[in-house]
C-alpha atoms as a PDB file:
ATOM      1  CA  UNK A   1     -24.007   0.877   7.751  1.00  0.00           C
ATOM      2  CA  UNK A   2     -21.347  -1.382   9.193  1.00  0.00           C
ATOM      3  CA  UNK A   3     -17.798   0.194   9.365  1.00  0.00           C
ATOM      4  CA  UNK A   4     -15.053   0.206   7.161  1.00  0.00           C
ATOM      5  CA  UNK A   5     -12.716  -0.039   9.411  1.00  0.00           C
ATOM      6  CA  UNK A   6     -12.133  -2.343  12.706  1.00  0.00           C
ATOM      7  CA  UNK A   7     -11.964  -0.600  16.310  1.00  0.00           C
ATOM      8  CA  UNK A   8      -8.792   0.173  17.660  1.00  0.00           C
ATOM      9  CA  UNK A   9      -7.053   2.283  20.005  1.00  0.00           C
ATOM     10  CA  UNK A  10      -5.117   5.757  19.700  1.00  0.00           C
ATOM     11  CA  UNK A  11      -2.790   7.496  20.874  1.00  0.00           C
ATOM     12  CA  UNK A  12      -3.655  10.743  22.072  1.00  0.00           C
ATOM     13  CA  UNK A  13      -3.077  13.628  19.220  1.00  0.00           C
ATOM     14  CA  UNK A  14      -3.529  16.898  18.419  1.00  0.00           C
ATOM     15  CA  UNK A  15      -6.114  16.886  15.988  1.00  0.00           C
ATOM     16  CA  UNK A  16      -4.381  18.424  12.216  1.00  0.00           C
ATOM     17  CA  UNK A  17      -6.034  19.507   9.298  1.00  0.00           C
ATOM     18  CA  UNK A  18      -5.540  17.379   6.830  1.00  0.00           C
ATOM     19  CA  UNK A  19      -6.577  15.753   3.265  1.00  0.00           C
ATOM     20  CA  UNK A  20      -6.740  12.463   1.393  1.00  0.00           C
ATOM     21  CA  UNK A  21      -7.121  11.389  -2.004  1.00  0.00           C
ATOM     22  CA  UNK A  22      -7.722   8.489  -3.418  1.00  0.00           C
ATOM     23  CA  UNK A  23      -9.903   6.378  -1.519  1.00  0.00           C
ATOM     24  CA  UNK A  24      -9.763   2.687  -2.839  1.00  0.00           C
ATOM     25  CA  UNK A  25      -9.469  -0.498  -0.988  1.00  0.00           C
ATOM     26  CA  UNK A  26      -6.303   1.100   1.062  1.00  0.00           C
ATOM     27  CA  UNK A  27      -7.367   4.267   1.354  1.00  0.00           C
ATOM     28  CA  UNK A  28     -10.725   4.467   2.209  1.00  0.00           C
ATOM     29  CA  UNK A  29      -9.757   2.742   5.776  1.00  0.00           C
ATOM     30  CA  UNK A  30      -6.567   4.824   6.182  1.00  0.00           C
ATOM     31  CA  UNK A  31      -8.459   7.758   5.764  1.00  0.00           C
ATOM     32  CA  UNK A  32     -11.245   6.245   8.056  1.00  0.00           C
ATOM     33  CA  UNK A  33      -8.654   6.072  11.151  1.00  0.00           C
ATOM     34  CA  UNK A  34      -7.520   9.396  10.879  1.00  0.00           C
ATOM     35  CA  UNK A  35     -10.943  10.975  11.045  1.00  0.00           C
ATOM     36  CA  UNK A  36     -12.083   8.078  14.189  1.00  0.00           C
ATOM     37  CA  UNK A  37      -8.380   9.223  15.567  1.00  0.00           C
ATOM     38  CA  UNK A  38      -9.539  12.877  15.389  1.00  0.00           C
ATOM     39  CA  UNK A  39      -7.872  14.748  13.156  1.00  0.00           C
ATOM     40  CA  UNK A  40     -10.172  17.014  10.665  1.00  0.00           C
ATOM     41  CA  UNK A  41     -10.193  15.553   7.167  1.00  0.00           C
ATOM     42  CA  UNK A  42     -10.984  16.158   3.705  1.00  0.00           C
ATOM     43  CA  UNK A  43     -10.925  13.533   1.226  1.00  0.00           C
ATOM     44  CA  UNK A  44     -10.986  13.506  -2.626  1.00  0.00           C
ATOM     45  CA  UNK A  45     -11.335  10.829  -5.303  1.00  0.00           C
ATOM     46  CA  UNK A  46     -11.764  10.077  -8.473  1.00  0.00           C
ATOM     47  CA  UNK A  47     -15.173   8.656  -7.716  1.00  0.00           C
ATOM     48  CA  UNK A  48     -17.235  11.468  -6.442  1.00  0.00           C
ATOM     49  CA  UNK A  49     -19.980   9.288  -5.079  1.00  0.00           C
ATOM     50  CA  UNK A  50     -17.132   7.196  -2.983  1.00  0.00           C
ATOM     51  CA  UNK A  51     -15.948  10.312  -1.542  1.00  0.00           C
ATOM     52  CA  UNK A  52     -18.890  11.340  -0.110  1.00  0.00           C
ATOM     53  CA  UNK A  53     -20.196   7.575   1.060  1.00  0.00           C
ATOM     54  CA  UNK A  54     -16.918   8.078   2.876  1.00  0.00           C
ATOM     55  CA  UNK A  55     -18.053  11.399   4.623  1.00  0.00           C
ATOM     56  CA  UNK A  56     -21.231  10.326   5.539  1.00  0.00           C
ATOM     57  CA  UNK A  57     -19.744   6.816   7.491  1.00  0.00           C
ATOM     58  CA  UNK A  58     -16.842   9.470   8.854  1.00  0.00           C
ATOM     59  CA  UNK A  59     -17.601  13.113   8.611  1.00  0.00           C
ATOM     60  CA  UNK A  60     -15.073  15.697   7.344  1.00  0.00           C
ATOM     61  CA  UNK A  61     -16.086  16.990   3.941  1.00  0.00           C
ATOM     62  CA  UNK A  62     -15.285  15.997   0.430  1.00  0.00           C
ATOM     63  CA  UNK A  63     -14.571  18.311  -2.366  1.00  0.00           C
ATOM     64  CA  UNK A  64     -14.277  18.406  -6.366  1.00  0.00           C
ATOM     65  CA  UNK A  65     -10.134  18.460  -6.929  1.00  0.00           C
ATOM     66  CA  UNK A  66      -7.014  17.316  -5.277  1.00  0.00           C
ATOM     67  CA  UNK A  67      -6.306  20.780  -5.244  1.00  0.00           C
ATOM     68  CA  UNK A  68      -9.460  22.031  -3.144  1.00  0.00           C
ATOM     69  CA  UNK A  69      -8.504  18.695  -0.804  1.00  0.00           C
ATOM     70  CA  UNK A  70      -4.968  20.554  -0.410  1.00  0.00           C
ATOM     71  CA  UNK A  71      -6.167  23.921   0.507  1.00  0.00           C
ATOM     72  CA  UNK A  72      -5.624  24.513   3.642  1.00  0.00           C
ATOM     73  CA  UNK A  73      -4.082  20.879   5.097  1.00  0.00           C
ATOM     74  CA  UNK A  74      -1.045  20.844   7.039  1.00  0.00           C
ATOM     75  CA  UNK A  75      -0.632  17.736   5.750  1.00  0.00           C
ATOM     76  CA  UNK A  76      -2.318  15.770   2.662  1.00  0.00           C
ATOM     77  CA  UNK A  77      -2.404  11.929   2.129  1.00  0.00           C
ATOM     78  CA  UNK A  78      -2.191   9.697  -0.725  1.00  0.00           C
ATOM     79  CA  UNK A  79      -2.985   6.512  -1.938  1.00  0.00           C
ATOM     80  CA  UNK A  80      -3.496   5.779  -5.618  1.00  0.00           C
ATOM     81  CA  UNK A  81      -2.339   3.488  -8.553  1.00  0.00           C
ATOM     82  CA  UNK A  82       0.896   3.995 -10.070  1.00  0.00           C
ATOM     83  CA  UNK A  83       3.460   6.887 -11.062  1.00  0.00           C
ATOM     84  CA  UNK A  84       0.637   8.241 -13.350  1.00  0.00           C
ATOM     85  CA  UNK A  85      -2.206   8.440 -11.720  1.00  0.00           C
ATOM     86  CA  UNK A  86       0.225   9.844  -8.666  1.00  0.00           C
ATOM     87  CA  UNK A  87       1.155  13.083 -10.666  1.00  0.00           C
ATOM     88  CA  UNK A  88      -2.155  13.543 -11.959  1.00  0.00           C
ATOM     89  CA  UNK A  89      -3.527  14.195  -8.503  1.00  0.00           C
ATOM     90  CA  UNK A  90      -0.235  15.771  -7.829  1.00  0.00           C
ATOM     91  CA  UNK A  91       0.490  18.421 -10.544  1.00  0.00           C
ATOM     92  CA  UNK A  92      -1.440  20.688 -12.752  1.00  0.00           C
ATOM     93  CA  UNK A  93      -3.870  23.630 -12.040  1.00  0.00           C
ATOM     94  CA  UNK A  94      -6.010  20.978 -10.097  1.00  0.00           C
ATOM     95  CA  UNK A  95      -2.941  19.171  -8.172  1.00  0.00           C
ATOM     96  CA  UNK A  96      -2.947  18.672  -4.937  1.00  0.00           C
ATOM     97  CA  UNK A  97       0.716  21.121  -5.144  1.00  0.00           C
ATOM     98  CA  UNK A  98      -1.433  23.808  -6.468  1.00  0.00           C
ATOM     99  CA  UNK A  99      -3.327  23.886  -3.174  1.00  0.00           C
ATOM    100  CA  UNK A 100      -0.772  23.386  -0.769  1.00  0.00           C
ATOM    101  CA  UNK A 101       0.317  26.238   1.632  1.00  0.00           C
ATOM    102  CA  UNK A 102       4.407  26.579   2.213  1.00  0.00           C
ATOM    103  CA  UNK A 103       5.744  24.226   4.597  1.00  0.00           C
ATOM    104  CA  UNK A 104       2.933  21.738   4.216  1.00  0.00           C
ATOM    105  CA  UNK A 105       3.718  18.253   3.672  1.00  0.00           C
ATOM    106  CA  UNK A 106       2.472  15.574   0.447  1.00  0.00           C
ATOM    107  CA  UNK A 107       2.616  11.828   1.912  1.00  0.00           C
ATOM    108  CA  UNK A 108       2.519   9.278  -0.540  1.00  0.00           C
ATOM    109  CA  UNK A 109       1.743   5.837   0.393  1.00  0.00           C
ATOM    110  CA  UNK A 110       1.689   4.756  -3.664  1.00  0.00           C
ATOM    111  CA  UNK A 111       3.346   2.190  -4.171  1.00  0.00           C
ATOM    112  CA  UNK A 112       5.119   3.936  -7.477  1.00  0.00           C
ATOM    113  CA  UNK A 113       8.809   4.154  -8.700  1.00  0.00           C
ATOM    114  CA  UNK A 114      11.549   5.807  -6.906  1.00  0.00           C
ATOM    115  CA  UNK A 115      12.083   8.059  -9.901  1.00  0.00           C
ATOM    116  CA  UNK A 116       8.468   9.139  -9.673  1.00  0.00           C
ATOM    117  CA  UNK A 117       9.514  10.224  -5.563  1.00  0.00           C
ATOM    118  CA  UNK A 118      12.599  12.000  -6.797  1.00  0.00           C
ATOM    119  CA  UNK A 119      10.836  13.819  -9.503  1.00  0.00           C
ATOM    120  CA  UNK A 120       7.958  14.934  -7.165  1.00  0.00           C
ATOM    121  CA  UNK A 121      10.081  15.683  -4.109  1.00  0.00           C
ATOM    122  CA  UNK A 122      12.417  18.070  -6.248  1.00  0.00           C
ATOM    123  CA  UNK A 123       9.183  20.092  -7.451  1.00  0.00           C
ATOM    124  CA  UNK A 124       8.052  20.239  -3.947  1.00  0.00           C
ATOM    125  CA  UNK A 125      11.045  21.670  -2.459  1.00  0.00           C
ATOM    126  CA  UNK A 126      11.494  24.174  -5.577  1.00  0.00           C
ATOM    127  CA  UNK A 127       7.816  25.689  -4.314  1.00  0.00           C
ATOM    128  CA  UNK A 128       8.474  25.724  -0.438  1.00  0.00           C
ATOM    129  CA  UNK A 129       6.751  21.887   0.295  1.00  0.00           C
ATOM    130  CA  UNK A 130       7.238  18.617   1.861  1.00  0.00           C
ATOM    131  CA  UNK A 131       7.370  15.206   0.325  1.00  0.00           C
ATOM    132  CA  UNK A 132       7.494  12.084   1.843  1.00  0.00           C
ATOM    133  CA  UNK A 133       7.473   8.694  -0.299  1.00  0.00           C
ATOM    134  CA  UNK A 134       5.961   6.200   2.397  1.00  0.00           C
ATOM    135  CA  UNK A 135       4.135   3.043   0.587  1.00  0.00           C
ATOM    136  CA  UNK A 136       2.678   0.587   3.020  1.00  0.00           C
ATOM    137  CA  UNK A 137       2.552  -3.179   3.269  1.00  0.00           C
ATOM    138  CA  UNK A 138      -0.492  -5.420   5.333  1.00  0.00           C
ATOM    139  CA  UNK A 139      -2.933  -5.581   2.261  1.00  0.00           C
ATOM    140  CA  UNK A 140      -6.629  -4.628   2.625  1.00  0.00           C
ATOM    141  CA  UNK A 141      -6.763  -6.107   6.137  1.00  0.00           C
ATOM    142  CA  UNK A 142      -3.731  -4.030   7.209  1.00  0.00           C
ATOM    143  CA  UNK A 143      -5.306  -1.257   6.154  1.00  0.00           C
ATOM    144  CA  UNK A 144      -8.908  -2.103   7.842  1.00  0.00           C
ATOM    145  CA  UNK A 145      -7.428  -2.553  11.261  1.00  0.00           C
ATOM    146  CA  UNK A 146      -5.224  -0.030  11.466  1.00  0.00           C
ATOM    147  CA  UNK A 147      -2.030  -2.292  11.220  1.00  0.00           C
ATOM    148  CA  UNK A 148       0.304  -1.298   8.304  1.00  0.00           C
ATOM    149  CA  UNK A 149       3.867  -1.479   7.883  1.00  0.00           C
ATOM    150  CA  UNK A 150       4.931   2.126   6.571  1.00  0.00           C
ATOM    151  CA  UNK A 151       8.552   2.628   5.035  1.00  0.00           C
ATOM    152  CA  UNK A 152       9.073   6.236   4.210  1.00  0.00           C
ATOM    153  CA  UNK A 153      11.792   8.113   2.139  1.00  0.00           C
ATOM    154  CA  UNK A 154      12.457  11.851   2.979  1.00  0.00           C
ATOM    155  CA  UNK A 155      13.971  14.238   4.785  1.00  0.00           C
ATOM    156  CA  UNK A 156      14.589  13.347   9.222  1.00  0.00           C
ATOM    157  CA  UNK A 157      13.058  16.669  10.318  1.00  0.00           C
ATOM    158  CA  UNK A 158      10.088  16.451   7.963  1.00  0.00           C
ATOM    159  CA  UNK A 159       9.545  13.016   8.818  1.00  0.00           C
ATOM    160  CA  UNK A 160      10.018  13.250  12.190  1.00  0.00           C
ATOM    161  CA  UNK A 161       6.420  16.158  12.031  1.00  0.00           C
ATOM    162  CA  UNK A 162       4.410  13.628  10.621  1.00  0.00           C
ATOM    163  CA  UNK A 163       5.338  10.360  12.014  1.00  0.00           C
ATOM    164  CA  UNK A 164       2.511  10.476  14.816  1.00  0.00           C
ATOM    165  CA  UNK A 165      -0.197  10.824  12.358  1.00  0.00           C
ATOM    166  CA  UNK A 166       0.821   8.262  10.508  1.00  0.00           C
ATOM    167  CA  UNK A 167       0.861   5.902  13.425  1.00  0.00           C
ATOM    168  CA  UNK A 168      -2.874   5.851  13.272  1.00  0.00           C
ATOM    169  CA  UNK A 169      -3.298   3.624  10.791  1.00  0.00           C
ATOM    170  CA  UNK A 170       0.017   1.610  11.018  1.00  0.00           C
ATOM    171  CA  UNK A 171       1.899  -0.734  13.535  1.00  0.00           C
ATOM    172  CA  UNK A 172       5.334   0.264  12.115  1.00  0.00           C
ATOM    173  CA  UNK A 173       6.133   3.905  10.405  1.00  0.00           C
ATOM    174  CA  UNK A 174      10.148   3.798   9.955  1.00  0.00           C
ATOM    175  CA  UNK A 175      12.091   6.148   7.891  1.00  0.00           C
ATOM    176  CA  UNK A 176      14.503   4.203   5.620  1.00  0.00           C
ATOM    177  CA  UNK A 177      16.608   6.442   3.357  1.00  0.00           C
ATOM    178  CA  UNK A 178      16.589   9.678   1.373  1.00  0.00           C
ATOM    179  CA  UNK A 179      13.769  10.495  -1.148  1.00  0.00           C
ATOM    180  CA  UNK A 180      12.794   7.308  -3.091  1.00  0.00           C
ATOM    181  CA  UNK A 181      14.352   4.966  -0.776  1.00  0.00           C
ATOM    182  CA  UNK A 182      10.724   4.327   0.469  1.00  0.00           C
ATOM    183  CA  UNK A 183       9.912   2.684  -2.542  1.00  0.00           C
ATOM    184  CA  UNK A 184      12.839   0.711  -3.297  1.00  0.00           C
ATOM    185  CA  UNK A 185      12.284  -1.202   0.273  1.00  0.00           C
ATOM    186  CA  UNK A 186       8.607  -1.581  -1.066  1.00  0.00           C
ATOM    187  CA  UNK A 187      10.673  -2.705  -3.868  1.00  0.00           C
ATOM    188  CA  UNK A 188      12.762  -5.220  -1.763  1.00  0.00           C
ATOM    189  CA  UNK A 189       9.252  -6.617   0.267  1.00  0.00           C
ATOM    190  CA  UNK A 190       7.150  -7.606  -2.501  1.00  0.00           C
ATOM    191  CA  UNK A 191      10.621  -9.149  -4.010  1.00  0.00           C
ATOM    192  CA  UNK A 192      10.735 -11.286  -0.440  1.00  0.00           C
ATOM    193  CA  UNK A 193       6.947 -11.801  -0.915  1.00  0.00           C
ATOM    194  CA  UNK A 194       6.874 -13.363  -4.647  1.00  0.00           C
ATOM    195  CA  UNK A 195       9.869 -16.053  -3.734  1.00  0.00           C
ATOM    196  CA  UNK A 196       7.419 -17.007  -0.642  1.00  0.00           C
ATOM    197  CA  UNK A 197       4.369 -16.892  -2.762  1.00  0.00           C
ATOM    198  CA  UNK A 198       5.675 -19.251  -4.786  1.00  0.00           C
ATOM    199  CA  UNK A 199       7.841 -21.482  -2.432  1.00  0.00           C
ATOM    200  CA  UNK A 200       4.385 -22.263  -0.111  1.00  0.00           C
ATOM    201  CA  UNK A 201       2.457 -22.824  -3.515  1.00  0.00           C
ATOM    202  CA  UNK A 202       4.586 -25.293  -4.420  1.00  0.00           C
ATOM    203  CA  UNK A 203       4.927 -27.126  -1.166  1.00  0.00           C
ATOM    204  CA  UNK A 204       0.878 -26.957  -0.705  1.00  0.00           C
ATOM    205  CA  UNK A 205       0.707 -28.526  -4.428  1.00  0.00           C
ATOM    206  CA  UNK A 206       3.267 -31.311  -3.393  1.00  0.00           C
ATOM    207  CA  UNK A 207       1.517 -32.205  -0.093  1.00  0.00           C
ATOM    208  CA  UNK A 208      -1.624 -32.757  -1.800  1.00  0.00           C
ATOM    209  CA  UNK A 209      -0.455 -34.508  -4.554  1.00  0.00           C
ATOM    210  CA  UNK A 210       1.217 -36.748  -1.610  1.00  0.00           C
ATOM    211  CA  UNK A 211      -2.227 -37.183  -0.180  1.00  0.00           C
ATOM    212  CA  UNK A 212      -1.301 -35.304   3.077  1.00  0.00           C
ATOM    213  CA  UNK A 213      -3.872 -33.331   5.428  1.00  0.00           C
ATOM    214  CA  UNK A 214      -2.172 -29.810   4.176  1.00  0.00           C
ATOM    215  CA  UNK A 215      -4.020 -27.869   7.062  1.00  0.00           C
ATOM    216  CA  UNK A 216      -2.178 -30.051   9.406  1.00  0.00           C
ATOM    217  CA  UNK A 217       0.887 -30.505   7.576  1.00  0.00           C
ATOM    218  CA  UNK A 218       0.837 -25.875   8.169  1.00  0.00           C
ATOM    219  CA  UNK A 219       0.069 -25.946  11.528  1.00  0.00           C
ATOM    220  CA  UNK A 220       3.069 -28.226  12.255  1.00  0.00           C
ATOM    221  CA  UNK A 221       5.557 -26.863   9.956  1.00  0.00           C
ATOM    222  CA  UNK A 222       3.938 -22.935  11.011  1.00  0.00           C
ATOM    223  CA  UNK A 223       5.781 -23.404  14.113  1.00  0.00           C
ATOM    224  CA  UNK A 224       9.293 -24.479  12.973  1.00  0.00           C
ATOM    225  CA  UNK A 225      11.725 -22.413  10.258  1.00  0.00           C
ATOM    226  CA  UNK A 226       9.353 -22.796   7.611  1.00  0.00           C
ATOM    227  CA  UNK A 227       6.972 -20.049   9.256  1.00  0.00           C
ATOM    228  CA  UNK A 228       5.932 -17.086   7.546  1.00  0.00           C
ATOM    229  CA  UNK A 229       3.151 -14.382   7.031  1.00  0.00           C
ATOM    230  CA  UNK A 230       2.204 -15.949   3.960  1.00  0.00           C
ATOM    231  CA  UNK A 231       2.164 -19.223   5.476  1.00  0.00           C
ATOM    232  CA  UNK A 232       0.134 -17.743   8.693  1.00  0.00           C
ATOM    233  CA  UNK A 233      -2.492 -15.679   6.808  1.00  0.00           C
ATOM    234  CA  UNK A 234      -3.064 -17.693   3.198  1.00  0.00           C
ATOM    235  CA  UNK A 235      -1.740 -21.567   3.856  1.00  0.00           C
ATOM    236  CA  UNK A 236      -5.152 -22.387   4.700  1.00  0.00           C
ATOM    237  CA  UNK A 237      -6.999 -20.134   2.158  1.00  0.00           C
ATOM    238  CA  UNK A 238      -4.636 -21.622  -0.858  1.00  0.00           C
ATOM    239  CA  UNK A 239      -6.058 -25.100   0.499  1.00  0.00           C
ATOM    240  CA  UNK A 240      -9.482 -23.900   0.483  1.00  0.00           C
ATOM    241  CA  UNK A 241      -8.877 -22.542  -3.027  1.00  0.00           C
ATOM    242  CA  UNK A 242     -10.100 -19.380  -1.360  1.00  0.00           C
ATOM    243  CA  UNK A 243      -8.221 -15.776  -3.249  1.00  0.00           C
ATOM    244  CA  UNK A 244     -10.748 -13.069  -2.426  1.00  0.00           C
ATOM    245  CA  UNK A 245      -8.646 -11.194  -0.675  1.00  0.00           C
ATOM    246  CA  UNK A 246      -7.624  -7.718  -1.346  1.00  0.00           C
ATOM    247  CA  UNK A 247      -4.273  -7.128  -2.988  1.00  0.00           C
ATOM    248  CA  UNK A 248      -4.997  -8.875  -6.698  1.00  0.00           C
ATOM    249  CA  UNK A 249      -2.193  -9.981  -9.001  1.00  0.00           C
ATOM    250  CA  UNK A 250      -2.846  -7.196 -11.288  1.00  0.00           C
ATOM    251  CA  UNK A 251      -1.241  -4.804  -8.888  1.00  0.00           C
ATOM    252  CA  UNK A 252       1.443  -7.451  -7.760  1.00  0.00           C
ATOM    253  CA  UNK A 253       2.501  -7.383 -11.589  1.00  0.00           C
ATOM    254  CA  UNK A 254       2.519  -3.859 -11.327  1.00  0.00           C
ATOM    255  CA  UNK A 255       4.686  -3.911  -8.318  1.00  0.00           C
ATOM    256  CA  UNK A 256       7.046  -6.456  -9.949  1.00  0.00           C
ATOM    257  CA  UNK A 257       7.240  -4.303 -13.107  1.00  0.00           C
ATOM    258  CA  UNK A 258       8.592  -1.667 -10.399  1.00  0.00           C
ATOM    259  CA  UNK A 259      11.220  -4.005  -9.463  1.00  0.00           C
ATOM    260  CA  UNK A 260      12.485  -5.397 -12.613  1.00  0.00           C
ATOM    261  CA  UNK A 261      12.703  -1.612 -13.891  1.00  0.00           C
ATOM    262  CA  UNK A 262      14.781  -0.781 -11.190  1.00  0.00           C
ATOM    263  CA  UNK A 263      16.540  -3.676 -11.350  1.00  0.00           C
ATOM    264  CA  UNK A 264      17.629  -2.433 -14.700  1.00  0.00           C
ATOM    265  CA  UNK A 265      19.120   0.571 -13.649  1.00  0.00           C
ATOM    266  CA  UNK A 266      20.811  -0.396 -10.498  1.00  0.00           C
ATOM    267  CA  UNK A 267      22.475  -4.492 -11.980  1.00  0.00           C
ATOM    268  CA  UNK A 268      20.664  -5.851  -9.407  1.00  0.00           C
ATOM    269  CA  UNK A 269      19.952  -9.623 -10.560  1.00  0.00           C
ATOM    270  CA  UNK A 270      16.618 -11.309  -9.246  1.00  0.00           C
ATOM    271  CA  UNK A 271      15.832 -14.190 -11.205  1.00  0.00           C
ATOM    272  CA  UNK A 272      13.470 -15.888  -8.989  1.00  0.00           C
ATOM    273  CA  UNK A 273      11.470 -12.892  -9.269  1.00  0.00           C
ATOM    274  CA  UNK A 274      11.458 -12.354 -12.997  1.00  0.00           C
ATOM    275  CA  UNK A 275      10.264 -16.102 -12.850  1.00  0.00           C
ATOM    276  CA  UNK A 276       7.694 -15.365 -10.535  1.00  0.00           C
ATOM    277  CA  UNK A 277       6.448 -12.342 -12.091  1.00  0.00           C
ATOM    278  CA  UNK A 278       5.739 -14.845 -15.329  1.00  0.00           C
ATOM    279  CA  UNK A 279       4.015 -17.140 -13.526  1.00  0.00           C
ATOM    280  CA  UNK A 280       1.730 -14.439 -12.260  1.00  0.00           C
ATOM    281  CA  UNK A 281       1.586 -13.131 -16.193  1.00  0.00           C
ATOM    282  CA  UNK A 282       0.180 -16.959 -16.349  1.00  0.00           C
ATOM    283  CA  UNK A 283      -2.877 -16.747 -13.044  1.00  0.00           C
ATOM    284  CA  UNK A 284      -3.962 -13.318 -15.456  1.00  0.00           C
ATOM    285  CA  UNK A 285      -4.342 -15.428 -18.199  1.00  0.00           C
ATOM    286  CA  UNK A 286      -6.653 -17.856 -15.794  1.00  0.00           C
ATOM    287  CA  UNK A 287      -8.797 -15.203 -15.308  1.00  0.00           C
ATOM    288  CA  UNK A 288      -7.370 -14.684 -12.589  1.00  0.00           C
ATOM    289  CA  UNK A 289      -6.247 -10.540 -12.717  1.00  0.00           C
ATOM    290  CA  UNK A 290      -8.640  -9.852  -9.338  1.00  0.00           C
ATOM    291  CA  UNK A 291      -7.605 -12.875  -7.180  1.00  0.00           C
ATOM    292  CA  UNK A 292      -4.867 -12.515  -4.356  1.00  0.00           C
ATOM    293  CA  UNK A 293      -1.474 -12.865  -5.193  1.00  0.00           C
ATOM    294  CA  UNK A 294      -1.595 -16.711  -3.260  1.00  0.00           C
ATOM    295  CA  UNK A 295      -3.403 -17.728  -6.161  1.00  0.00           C
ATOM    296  CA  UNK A 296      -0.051 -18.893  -7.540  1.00  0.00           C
ATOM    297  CA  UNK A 297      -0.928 -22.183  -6.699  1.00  0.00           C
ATOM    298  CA  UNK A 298      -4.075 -22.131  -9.087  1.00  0.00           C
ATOM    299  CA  UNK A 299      -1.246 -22.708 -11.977  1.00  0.00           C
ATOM    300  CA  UNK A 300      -0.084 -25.820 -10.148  1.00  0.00           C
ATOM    301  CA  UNK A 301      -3.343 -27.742  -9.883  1.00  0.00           C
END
């Protein structure tokens, strides 16, 4: 069975006990570096029979609850879908809280609302835990080579405990703020992302329609002010007409939906955004809910 996640190196650790649940597209190769890293881990999901193809590529166990994944863990991992599906693993007689030992600590690499972070960190405090809000950025291939951008909200100390083994899977781990402030600069990065989206869809659209070789026209312009991730990673895909490629528009309307709520409460304006997250509303009606969020440019064409 070929790996799910590409070779890299680590820094040496003391292995920790610890859990993770959810194990989709992000997860499953998060969780993979932490057990090739060393540390002991458990893993739950949803889907039993993903948990334990996980265990036998990695090791480490699997088990029936979030809570049973808790039991035990000095520290316990999370990566699933939105504010919902976070307190479902999170709360209840099954929650991942309701296995937790004092002084153990609940990562959360969700991307979900700030209010949901709040909410979760006051509940773990009131019952002697830790809670970190710590969404990531780098898409699937972030994720598979150990290269994600982490931005965590929480308390220094606790933070500070857990940094190192979140290094494993991440080129970046930076606290940012207080509780919830991890996901409002989640908040302010797929904001930055939708505006660039959009801006290289149009200018890939325009140099066709001018007859120019695009590939070209990117690796020139890649190398002047115009240069960007987006530009680096998915110019020549969006030429290609290639979107296969992890992080699908249904979840970037999710995201976006994060941002115009919050937008809401704090008077931020973002226009461009709110336009953007319409023309996304338009790739869904496509058919295109599972492409990549550069698929933008399929509206154009």
């Amino acid at each position: 069975m070929a790996s799910s996640i590409n070779a890299r190196s680590y820094e040496p650790t003391t292995p920790v006990k610890v859990a993770f649940i959810g194990l989709g597209v992000m997860g499953l190769p998060m969780a993979g570096h932490l057990a090739q890293a060393g540390h002991d881990v458990t893993v739950y999901n949803r889907s039993a029979q993903k948990a334990q193809a996980w265990v036998a590529e990695f090791g480490g166990r699997s088990v029936a609850t979030p809570r049973e994944a808790a039991a035990g863990a000095q520290i316990i991992l999370a990566c699933v879908g939105n504010d919902e599906d976070l307190r479902s693993i999170v709360l209840g007689d099954d929650g991942a809280f309701a296995g937790m030992t004092a002084g153990a600590t609940f990562i959360d690499h969700t991307t979900a609302s700030a209010s949901v972070a709040r909410e979760l960190n006051a509940i773990a405090k009131s019952k002697g835990l830790k809670f970190i809000d710590a969404p990531v950025s780098g898409g699937q291939a972030g994720a598979v080579n150990g290269m994600l951008t982490v931005m965590c909200g929480g308390d220094s100390a606790d933070f500070a405990a857990v940094k190192d083994v979140m290094a494993v899977f991440a080129r970046a781990v930076t606290l940012v703020g207080e509780s919830g402030a991890g996901q409002l600069a989640k908040m302010v990065n797929q904001i930055c992302i939708a505006g660039l989206v959009q801006g290289l869809s149009e200018g890939v659209a325009f140099g066709q329609a001018a007859g120019l070789d695009m590939k070209l026209v990117l690796d020139v312009i890649s190398k002047g002010a115009a240069q960007s991730w987006q530009m680096e990673n998915r110019g020549h895909t969006m030429v290609d007409d290639k979107f296969d490629f992890g992080f699908a528009v249904d979840w970037m309307r999710k995201d976006l939906s994060l941002v115009m709520d919050e937008s809401r409460r704090n008077g931020a304006r973002v226009p461009v955004t709110a336009l953007v997250d319409q023309f996304y509303a338009d790739v869904q009606k496509m058919g295109g809910s599972r492409w990549d969020t550069s698929s933008l440019i399929k509206r154009l064409r």
